[in-house]
C-alpha atoms as a PDB file:
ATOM      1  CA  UNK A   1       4.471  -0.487   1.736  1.00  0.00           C
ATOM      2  CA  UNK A   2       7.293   1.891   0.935  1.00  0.00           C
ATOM      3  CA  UNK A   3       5.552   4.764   3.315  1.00  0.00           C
ATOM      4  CA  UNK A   4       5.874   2.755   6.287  1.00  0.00           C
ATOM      5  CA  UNK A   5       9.351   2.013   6.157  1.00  0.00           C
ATOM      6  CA  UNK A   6      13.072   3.616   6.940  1.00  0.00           C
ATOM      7  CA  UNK A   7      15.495   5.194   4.825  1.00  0.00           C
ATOM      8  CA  UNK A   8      17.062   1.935   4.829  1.00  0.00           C
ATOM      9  CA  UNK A   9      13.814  -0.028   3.769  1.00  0.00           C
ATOM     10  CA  UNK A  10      13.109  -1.458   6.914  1.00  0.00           C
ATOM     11  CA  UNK A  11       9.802  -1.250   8.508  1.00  0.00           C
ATOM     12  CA  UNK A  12       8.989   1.198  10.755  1.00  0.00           C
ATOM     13  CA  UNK A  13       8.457  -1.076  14.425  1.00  0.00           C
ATOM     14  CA  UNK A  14       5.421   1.520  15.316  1.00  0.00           C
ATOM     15  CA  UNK A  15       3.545  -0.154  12.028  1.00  0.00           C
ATOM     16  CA  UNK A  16       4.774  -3.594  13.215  1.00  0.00           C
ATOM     17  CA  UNK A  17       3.766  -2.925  17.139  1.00  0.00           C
ATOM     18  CA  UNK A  18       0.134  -1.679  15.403  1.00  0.00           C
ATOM     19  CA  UNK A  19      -0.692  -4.891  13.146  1.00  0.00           C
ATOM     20  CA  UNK A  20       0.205  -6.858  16.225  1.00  0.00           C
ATOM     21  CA  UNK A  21      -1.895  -4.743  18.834  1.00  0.00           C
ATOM     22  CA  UNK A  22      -5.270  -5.226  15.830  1.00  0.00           C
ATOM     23  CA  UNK A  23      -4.389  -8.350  15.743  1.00  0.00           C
ATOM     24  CA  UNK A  24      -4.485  -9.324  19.530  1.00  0.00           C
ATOM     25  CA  UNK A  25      -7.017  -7.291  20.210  1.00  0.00           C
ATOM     26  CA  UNK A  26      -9.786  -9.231  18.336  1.00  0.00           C
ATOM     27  CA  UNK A  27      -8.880 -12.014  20.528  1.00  0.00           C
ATOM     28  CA  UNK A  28      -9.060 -10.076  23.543  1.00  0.00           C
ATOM     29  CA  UNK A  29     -12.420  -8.368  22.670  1.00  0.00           C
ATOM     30  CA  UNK A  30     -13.973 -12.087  21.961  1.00  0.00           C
ATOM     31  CA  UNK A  31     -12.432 -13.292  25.453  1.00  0.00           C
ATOM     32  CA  UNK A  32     -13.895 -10.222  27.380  1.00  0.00           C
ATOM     33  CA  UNK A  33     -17.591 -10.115  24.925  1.00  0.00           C
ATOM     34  CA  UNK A  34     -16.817  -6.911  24.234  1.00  0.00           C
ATOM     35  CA  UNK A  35     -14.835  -3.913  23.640  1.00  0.00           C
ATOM     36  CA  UNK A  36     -11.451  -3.430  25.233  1.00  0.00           C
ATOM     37  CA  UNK A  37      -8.631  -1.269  25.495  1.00  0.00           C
ATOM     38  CA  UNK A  38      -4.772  -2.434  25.277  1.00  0.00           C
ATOM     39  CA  UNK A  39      -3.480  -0.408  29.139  1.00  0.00           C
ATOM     40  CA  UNK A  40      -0.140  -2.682  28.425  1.00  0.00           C
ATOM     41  CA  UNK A  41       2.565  -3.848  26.153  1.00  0.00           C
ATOM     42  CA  UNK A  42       5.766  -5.761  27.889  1.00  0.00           C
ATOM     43  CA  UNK A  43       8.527  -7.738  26.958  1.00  0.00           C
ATOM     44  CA  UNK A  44       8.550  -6.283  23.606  1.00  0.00           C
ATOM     45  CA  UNK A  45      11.644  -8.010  21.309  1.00  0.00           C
ATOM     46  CA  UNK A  46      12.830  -6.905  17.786  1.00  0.00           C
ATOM     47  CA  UNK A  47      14.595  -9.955  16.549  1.00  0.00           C
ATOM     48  CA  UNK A  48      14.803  -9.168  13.083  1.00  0.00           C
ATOM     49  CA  UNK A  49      13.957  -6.624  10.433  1.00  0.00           C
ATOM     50  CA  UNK A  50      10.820  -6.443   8.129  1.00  0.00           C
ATOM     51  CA  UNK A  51      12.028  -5.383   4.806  1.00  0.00           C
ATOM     52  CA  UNK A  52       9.159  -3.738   2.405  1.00  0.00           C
ATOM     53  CA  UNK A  53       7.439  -7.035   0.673  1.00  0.00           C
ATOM     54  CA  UNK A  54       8.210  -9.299   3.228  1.00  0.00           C
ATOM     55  CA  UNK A  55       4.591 -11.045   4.201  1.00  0.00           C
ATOM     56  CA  UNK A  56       3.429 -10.725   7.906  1.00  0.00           C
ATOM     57  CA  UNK A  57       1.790 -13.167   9.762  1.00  0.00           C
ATOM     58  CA  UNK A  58       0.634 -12.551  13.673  1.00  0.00           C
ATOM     59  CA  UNK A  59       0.142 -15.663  15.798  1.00  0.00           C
ATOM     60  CA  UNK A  60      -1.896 -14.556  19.610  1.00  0.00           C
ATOM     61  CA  UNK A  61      -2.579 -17.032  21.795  1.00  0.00           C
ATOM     62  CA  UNK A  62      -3.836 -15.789  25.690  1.00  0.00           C
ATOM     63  CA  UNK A  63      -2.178 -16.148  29.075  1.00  0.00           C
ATOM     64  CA  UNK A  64      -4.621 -15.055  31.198  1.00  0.00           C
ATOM     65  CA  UNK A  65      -7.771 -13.858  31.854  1.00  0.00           C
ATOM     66  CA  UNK A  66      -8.202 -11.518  35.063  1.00  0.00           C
ATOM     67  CA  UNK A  67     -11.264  -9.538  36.534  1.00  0.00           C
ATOM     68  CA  UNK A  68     -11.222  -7.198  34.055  1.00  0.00           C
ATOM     69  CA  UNK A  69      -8.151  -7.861  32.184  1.00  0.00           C
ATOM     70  CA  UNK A  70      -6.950 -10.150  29.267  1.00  0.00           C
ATOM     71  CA  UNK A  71      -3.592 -10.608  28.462  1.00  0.00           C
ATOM     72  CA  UNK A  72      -2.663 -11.933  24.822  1.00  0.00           C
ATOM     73  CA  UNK A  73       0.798 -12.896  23.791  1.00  0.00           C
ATOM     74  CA  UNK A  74       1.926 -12.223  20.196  1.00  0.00           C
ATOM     75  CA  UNK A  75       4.536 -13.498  17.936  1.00  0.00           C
ATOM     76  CA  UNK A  76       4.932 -12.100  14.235  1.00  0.00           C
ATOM     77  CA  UNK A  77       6.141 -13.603  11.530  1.00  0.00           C
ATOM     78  CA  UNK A  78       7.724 -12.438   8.129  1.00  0.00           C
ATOM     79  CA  UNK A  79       8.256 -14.452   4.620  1.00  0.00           C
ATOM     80  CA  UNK A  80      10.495 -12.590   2.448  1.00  0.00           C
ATOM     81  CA  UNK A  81       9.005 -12.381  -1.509  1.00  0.00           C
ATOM     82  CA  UNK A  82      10.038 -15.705  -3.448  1.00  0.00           C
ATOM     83  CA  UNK A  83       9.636 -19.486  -3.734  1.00  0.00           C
ATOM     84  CA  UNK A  84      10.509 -21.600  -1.095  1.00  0.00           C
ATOM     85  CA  UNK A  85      11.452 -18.364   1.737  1.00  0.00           C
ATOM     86  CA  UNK A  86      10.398 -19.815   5.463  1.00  0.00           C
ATOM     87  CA  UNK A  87       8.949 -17.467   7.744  1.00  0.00           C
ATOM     88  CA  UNK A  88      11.132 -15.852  10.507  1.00  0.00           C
ATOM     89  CA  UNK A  89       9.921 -14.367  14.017  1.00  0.00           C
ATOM     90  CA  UNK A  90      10.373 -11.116  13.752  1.00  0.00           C
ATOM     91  CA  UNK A  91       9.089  -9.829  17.159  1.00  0.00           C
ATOM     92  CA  UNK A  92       7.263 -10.601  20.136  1.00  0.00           C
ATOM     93  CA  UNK A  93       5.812  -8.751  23.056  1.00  0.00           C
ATOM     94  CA  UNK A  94       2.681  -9.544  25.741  1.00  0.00           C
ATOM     95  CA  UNK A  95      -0.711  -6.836  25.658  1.00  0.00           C
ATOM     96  CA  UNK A  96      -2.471  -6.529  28.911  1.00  0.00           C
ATOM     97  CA  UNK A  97      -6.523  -4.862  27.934  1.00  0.00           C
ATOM     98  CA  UNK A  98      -9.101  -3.814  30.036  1.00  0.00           C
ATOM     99  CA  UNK A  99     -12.572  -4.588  29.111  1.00  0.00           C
ATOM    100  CA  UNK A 100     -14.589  -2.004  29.227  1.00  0.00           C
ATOM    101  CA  UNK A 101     -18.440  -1.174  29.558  1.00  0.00           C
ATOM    102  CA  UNK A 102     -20.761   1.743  27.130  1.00  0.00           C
ATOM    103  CA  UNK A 103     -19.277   4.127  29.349  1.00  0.00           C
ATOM    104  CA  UNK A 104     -15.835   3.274  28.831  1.00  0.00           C
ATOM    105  CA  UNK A 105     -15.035   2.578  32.020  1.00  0.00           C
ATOM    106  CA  UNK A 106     -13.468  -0.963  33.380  1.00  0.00           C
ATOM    107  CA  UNK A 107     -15.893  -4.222  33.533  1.00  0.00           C
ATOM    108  CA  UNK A 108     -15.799  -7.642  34.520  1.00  0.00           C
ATOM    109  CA  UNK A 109     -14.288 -10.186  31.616  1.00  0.00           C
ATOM    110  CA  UNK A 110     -17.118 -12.903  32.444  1.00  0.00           C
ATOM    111  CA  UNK A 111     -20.092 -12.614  34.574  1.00  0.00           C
ATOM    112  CA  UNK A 112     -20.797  -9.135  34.719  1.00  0.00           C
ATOM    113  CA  UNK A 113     -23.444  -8.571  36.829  1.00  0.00           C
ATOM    114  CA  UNK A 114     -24.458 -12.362  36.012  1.00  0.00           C
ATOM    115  CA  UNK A 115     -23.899 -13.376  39.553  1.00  0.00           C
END
């Protein structure tokens, strides 16, 4: 939308960095079985800008799962408006979460207190 972008009609990267970190955090929070917090963000690329209209896509897929972390790496994607437009990567970057119990506090990923 118009709000979230520059004088220049590019989208604002914070907007961009927060669809990604929603997006990679639903697969994090089904990896750990619960709620988690992003502690991380590296390797974080612009490649391109999002103009206002464009459609974006975020693709996660994980890298690792640690005690009590999960680590999700994200591409997004952008369509410009029109016919025929293919999708360009737009930006990238790895999250790092901690899962985390009631208390908010750091928990095991998988088999807490399971054995």
């Amino acid at each position: 939308m118009p709000r979230d972008a520059n004088a220049g009609g590019d989208i604002f990267g914070g907007w961009t960095l927060s669809q990604m970190d929603l997006a990679d955090g639903g697969l994090a929070a089904e990896q750990a079985q619960g709620r988690v917090a992003t502690v991380a963000i590296e390797a974080m690329r612009f490649l391109r800008p999002i103009s206002v209209g464009d459609e974006v896509s975020c693709y996660c897929s994980l890298v690792k799962t640690g005690d009590t972390s999960v680590v999700v790496k994200v591409e997004t994607w952008a369509r410009g408006r029109g016919l025929g437009k293919e999708p360009q990567k737009v930006t990238e970057g790895v999250f790092t979460f901690v899962a985390l119990d009631e208390g908010g506090h750091p928990r095991n990923v998988v088999g807490d207190d399971d054995g």
